[in-house]
PDB file of N, CA and C in Angstrom:
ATOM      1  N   UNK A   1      64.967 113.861 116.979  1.00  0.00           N
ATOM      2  CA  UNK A   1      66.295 113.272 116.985  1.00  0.00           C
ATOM      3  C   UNK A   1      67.185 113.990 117.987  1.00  0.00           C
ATOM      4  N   UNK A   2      67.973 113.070 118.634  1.00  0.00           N
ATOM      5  CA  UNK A   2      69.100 113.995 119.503  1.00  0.00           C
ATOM      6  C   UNK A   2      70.357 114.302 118.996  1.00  0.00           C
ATOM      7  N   UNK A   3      71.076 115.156 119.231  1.00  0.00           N
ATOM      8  CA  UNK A   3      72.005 116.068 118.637  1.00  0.00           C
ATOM      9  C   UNK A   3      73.219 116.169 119.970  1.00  0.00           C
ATOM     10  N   UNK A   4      74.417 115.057 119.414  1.00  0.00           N
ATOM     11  CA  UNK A   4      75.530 115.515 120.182  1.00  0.00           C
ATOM     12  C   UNK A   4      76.570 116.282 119.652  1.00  0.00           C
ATOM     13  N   UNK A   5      77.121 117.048 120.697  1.00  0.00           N
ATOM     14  CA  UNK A   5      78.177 117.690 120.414  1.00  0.00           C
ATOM     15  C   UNK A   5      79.794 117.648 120.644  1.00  0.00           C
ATOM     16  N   UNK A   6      80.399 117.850 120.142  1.00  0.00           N
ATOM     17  CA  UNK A   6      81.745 117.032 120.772  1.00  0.00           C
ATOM     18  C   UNK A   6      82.488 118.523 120.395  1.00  0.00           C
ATOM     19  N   UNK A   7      82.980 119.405 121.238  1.00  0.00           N
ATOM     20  CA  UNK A   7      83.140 120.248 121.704  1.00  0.00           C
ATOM     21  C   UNK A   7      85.159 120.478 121.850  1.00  0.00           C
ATOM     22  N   UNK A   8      85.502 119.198 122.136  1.00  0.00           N
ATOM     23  CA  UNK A   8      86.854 119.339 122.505  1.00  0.00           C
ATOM     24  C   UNK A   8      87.537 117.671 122.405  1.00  0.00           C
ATOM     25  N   UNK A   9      88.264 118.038 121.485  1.00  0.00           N
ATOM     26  CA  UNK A   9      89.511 116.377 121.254  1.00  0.00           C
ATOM     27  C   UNK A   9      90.934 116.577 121.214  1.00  0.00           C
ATOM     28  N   UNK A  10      91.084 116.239 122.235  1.00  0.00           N
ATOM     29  CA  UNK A  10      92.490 115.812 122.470  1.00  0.00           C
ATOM     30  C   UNK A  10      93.388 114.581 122.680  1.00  0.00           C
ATOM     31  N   UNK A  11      94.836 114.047 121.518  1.00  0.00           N
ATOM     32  CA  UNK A  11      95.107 113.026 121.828  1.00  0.00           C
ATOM     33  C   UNK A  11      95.045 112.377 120.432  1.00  0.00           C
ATOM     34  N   UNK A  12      94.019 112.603 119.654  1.00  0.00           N
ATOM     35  CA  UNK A  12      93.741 112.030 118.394  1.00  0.00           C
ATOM     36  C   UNK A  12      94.707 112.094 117.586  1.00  0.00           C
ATOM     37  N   UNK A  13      94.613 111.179 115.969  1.00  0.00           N
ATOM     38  CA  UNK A  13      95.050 111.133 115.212  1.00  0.00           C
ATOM     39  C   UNK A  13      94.031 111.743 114.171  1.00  0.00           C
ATOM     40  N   UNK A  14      93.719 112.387 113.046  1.00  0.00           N
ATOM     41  CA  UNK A  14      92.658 112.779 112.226  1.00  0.00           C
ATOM     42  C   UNK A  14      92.776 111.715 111.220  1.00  0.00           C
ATOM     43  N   UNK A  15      91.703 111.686 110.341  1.00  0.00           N
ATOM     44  CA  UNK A  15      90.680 111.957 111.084  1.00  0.00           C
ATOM     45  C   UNK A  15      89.900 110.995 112.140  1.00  0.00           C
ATOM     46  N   UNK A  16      88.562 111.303 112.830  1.00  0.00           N
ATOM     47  CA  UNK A  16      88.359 110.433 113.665  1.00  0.00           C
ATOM     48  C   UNK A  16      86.694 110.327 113.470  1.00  0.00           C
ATOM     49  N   UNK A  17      86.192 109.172 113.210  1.00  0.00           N
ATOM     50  CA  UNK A  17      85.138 108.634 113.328  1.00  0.00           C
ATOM     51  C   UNK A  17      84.166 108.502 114.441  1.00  0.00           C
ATOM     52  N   UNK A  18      83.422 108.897 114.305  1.00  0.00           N
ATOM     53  CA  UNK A  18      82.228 108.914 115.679  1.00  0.00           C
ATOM     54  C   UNK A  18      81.363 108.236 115.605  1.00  0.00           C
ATOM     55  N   UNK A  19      80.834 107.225 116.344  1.00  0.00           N
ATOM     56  CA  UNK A  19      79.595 106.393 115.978  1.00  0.00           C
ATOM     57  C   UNK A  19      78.915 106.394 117.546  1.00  0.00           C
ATOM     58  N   UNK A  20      77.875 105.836 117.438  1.00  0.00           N
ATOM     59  CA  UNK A  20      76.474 105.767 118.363  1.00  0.00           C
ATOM     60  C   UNK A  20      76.670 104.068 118.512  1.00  0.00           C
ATOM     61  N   UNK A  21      76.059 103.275 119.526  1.00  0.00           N
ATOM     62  CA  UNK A  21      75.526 101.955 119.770  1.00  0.00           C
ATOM     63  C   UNK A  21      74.535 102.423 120.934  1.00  0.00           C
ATOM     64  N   UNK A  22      73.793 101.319 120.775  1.00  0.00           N
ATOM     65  CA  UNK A  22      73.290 100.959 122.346  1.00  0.00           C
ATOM     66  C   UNK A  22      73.782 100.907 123.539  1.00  0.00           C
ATOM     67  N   UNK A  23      73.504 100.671 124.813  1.00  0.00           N
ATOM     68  CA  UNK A  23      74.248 100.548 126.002  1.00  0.00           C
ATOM     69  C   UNK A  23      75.059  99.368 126.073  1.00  0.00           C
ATOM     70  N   UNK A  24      74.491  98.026 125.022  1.00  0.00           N
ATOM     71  CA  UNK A  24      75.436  96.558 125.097  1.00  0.00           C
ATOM     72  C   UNK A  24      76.598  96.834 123.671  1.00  0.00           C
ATOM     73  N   UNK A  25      76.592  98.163 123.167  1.00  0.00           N
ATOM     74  CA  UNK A  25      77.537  98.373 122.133  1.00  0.00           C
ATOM     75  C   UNK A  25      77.019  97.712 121.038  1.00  0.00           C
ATOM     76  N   UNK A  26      75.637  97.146 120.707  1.00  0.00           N
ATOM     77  CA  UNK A  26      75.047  97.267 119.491  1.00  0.00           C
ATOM     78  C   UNK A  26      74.372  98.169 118.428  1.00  0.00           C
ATOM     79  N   UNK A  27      74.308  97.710 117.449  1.00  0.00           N
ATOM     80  CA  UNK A  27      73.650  98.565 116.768  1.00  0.00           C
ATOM     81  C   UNK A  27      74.771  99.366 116.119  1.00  0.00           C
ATOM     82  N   UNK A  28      76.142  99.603 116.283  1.00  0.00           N
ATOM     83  CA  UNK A  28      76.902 100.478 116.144  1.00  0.00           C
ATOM     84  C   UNK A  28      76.484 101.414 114.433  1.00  0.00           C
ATOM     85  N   UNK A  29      76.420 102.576 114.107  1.00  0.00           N
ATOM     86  CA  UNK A  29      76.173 103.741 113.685  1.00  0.00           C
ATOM     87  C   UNK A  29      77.044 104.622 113.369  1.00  0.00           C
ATOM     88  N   UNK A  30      77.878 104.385 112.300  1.00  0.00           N
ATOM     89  CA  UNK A  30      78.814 106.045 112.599  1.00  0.00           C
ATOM     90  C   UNK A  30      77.287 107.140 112.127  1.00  0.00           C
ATOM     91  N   UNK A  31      78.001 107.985 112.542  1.00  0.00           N
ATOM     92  CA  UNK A  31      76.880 109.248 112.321  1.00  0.00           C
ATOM     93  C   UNK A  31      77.779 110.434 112.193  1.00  0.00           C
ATOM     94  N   UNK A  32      79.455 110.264 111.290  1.00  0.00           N
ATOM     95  CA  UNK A  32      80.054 111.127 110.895  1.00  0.00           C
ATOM     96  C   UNK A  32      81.495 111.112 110.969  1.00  0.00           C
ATOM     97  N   UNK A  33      82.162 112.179 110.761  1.00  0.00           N
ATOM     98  CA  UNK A  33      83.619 112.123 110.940  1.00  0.00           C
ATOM     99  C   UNK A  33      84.038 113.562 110.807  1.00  0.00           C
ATOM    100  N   UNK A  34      85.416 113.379 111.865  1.00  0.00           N
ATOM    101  CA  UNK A  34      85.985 114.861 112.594  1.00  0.00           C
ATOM    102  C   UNK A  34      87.005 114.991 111.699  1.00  0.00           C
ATOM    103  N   UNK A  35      87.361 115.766 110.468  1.00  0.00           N
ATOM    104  CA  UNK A  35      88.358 115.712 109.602  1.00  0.00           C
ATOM    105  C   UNK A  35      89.272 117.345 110.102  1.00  0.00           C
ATOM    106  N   UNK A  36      88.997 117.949 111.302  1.00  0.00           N
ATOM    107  CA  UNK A  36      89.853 118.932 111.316  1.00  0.00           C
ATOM    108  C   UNK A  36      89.925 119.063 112.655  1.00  0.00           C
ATOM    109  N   UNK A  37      90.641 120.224 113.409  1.00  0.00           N
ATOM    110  CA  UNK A  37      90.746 120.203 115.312  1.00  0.00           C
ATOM    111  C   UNK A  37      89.467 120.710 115.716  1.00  0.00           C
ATOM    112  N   UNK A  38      89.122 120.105 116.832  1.00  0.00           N
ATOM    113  CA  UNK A  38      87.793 120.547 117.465  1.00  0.00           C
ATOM    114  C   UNK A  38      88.845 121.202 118.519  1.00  0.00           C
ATOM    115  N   UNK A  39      88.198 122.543 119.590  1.00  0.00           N
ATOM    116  CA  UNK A  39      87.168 123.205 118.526  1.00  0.00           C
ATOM    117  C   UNK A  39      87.364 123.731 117.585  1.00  0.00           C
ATOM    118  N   UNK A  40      86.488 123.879 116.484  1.00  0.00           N
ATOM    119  CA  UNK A  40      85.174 124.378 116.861  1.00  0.00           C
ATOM    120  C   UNK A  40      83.907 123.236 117.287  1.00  0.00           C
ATOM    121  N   UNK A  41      83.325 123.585 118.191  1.00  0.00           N
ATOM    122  CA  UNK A  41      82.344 122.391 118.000  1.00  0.00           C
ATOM    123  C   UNK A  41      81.678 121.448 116.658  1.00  0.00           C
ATOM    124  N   UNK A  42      81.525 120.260 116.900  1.00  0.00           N
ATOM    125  CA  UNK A  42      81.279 119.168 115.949  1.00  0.00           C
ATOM    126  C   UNK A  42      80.023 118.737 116.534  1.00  0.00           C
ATOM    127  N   UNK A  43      78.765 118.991 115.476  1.00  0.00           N
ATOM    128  CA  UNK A  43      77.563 118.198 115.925  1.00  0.00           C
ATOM    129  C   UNK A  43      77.268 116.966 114.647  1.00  0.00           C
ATOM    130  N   UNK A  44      76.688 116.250 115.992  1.00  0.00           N
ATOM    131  CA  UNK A  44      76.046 115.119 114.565  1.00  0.00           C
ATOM    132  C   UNK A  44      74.742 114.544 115.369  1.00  0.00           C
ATOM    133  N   UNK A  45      74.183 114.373 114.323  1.00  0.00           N
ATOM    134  CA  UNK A  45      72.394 113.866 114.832  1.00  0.00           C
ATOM    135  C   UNK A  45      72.669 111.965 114.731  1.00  0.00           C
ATOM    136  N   UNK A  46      71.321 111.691 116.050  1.00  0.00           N
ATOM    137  CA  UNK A  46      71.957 110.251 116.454  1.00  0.00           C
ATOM    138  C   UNK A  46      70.475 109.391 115.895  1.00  0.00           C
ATOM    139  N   UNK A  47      70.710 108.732 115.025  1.00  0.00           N
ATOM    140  CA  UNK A  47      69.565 108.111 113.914  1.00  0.00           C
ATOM    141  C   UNK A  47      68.580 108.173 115.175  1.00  0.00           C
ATOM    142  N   UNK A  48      67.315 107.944 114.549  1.00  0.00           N
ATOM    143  CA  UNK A  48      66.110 107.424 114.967  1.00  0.00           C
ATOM    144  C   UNK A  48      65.707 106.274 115.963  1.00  0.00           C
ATOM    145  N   UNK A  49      66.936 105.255 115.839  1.00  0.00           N
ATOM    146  CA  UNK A  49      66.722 103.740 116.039  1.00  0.00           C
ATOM    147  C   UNK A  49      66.846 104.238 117.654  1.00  0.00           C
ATOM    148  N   UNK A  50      68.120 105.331 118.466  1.00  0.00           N
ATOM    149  CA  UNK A  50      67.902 105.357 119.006  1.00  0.00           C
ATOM    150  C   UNK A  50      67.392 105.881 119.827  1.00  0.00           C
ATOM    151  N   UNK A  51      66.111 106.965 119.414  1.00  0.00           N
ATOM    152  CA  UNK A  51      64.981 107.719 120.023  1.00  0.00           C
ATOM    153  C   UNK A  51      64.604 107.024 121.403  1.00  0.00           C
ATOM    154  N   UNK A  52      64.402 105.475 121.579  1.00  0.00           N
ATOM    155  CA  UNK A  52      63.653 105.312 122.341  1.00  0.00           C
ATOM    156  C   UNK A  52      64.516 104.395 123.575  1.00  0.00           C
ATOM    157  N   UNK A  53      65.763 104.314 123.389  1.00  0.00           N
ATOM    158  CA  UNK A  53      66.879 104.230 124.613  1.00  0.00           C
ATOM    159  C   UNK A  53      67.457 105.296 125.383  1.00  0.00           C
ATOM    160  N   UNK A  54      67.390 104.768 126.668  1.00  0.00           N
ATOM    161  CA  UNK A  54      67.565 105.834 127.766  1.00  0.00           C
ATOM    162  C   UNK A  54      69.473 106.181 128.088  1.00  0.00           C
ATOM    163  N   UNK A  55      70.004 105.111 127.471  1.00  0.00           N
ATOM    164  CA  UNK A  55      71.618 105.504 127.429  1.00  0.00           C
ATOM    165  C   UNK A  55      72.094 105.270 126.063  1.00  0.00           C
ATOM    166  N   UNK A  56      73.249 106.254 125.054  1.00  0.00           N
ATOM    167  CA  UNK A  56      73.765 105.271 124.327  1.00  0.00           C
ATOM    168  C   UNK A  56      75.352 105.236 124.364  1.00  0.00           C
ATOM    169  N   UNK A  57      75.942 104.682 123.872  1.00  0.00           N
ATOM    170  CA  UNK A  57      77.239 104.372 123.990  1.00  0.00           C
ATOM    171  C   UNK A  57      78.231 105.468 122.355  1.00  0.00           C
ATOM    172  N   UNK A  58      78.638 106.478 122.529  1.00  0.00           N
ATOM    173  CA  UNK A  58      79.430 107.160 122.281  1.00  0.00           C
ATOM    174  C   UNK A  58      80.893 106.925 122.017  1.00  0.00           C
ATOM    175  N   UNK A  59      81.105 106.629 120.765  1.00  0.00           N
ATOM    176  CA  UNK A  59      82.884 105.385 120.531  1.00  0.00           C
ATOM    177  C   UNK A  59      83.322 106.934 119.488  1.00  0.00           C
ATOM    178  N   UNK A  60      84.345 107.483 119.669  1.00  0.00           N
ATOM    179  CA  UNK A  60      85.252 107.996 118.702  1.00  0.00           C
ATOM    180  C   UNK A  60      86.279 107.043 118.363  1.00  0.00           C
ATOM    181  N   UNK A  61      86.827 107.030 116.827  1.00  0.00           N
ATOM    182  CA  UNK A  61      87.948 106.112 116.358  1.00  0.00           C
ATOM    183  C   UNK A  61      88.616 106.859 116.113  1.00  0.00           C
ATOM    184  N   UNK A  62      89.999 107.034 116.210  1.00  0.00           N
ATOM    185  CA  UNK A  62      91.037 108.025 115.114  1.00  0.00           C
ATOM    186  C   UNK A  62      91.768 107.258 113.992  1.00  0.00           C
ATOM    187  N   UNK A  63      92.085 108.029 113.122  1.00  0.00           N
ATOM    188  CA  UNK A  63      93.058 106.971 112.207  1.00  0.00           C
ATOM    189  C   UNK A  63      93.807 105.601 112.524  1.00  0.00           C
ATOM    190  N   UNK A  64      94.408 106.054 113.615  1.00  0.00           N
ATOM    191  CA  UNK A  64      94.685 104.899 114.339  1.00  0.00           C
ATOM    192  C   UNK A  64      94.450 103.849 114.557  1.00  0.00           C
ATOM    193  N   UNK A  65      93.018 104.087 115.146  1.00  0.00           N
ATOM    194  CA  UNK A  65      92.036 102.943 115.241  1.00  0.00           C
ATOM    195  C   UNK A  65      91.902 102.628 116.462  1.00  0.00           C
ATOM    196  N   UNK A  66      92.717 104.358 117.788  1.00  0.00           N
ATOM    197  CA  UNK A  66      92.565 104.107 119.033  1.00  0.00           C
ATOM    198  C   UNK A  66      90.885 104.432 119.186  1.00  0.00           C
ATOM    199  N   UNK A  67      90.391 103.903 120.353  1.00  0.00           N
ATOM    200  CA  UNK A  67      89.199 103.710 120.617  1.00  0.00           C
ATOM    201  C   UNK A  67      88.876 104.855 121.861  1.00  0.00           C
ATOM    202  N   UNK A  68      88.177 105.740 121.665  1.00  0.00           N
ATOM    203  CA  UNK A  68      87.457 106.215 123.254  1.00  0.00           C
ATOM    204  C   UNK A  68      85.522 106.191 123.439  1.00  0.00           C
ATOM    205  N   UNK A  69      84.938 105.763 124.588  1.00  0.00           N
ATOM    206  CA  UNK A  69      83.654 105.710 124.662  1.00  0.00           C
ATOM    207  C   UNK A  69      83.419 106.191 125.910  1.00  0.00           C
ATOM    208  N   UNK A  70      82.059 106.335 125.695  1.00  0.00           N
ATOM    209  CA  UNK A  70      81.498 106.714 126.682  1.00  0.00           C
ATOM    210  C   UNK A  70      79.901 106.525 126.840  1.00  0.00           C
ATOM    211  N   UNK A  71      79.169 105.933 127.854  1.00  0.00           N
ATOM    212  CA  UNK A  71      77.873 105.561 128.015  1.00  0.00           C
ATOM    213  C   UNK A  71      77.154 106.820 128.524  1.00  0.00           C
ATOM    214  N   UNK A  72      76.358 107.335 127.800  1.00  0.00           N
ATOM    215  CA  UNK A  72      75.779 108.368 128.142  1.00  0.00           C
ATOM    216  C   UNK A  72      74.585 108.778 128.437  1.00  0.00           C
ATOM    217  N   UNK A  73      73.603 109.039 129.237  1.00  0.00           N
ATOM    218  CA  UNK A  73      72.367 108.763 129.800  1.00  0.00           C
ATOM    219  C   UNK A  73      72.121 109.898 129.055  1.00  0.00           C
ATOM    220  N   UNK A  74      70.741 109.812 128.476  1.00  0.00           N
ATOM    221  CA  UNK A  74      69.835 110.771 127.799  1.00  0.00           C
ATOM    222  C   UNK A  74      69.164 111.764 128.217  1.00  0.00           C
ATOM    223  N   UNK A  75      69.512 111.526 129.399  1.00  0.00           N
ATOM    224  CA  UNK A  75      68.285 112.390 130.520  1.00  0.00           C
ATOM    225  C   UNK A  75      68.889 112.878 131.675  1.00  0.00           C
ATOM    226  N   UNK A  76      69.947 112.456 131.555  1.00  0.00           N
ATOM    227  CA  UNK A  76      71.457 113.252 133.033  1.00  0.00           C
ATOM    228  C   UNK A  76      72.383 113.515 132.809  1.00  0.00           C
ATOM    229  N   UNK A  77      72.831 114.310 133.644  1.00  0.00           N
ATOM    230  CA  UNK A  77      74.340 115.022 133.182  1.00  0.00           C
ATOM    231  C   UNK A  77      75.211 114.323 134.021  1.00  0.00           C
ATOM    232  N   UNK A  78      76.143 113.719 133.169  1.00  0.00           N
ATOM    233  CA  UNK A  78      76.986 113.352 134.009  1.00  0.00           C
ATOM    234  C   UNK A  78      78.580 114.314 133.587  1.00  0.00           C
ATOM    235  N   UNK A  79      79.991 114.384 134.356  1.00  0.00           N
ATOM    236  CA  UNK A  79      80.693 114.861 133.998  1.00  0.00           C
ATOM    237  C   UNK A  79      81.666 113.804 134.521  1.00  0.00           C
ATOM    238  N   UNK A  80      82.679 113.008 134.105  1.00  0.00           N
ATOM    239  CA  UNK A  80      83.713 112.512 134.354  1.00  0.00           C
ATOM    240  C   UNK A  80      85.326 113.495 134.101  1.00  0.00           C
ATOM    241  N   UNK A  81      85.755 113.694 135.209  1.00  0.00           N
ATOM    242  CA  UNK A  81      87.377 114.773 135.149  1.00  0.00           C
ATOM    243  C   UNK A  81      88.155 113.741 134.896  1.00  0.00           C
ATOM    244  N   UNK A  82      88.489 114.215 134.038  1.00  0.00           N
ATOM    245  CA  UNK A  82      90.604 113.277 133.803  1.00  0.00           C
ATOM    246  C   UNK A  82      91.709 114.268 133.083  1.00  0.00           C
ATOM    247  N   UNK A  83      92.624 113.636 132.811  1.00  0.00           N
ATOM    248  CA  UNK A  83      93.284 114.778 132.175  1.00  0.00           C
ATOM    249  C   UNK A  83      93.412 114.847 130.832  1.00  0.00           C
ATOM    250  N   UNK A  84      93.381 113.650 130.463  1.00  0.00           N
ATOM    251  CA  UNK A  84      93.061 114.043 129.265  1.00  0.00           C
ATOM    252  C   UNK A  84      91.317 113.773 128.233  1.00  0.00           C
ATOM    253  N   UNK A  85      90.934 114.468 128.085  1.00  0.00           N
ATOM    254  CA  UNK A  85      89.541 114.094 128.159  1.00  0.00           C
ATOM    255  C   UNK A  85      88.614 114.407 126.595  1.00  0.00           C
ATOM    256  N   UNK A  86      87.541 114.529 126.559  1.00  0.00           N
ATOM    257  CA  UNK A  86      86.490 114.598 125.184  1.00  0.00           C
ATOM    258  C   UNK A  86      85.465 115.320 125.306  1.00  0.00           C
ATOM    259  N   UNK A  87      85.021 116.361 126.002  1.00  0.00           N
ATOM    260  CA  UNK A  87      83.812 116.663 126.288  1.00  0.00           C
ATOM    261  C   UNK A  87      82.809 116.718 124.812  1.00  0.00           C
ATOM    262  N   UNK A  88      81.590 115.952 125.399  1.00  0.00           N
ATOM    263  CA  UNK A  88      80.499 115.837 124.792  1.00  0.00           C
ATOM    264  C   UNK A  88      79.509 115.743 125.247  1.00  0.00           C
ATOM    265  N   UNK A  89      78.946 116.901 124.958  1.00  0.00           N
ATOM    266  CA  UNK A  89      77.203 117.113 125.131  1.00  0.00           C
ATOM    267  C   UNK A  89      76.063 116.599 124.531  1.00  0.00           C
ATOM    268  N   UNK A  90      74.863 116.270 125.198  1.00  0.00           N
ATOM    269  CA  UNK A  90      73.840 115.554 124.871  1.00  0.00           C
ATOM    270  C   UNK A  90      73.181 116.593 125.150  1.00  0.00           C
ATOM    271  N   UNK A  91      71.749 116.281 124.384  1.00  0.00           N
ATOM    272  CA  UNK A  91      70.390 116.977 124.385  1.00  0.00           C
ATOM    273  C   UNK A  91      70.443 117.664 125.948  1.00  0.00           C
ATOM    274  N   UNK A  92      70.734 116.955 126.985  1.00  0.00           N
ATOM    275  CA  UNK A  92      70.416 116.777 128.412  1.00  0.00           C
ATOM    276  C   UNK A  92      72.179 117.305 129.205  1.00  0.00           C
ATOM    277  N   UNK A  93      73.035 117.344 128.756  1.00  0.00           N
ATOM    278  CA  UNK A  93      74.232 117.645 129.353  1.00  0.00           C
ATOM    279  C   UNK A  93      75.279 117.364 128.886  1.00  0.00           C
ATOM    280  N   UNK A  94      76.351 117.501 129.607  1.00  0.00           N
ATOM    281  CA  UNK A  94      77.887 117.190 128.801  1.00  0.00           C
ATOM    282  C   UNK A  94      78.691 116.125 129.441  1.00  0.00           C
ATOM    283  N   UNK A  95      79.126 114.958 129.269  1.00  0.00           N
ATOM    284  CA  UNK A  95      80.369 114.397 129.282  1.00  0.00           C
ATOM    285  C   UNK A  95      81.454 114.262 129.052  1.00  0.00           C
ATOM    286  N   UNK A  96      82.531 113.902 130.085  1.00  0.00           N
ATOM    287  CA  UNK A  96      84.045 113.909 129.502  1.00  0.00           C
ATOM    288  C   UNK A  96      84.527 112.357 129.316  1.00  0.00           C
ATOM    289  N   UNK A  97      85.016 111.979 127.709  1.00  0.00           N
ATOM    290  CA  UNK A  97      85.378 111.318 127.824  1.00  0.00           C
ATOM    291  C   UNK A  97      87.058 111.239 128.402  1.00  0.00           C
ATOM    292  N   UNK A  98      86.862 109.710 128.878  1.00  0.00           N
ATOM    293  CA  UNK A  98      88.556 109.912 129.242  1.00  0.00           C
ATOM    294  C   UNK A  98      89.140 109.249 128.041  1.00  0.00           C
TER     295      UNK A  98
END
């Protein structure tokens, strides 16, 4: 199973919901919830279903019900800069969400 980390949130409302989809945003998955300030780092394991996709799609919700995502390749690091941002790490590297 792969294991992301979400390392840093800024912007939110608490708490905030994290879920997994596919790359077409199916399948959606929560696989937990952020009930205090990151950091400290927040890991959560990403079901089984998607072991065998090469990107998945990364949605935090906050109370709110504002939305942030991010498509994340399983196997590359990508880093997106903004200013206000989400970093989250995969098995394989870290992303910023904006």
């Amino acid at each position: 199973m792969t294991e992301i980390q979400i390392q840093f949130v800024s912007g939110e409302t608490l708490p905030v919901n994290v879920y997994v989809a596919d790359y077409y945003g199916n399948n959606v998955t929560l696989v937990g919830t952020i009930t205090s300030t990151v950091p400290p780092t927040q890991s959560f394991l990403v079901p089984s279903l998607f072991d065998s996709v090469g990107i998945i799609m990364i949605i935090l919700q906050d109370a709110n019900n504002c939305q942030k995502f991010a498509l994340v390749p399983c196997e590359i690091f990508i880093a997106i800069r903004t200013q206000d941002f989400i970093p989250i790490s995969s098995e394989s590297g870290i992303i910023l969400i904006p």
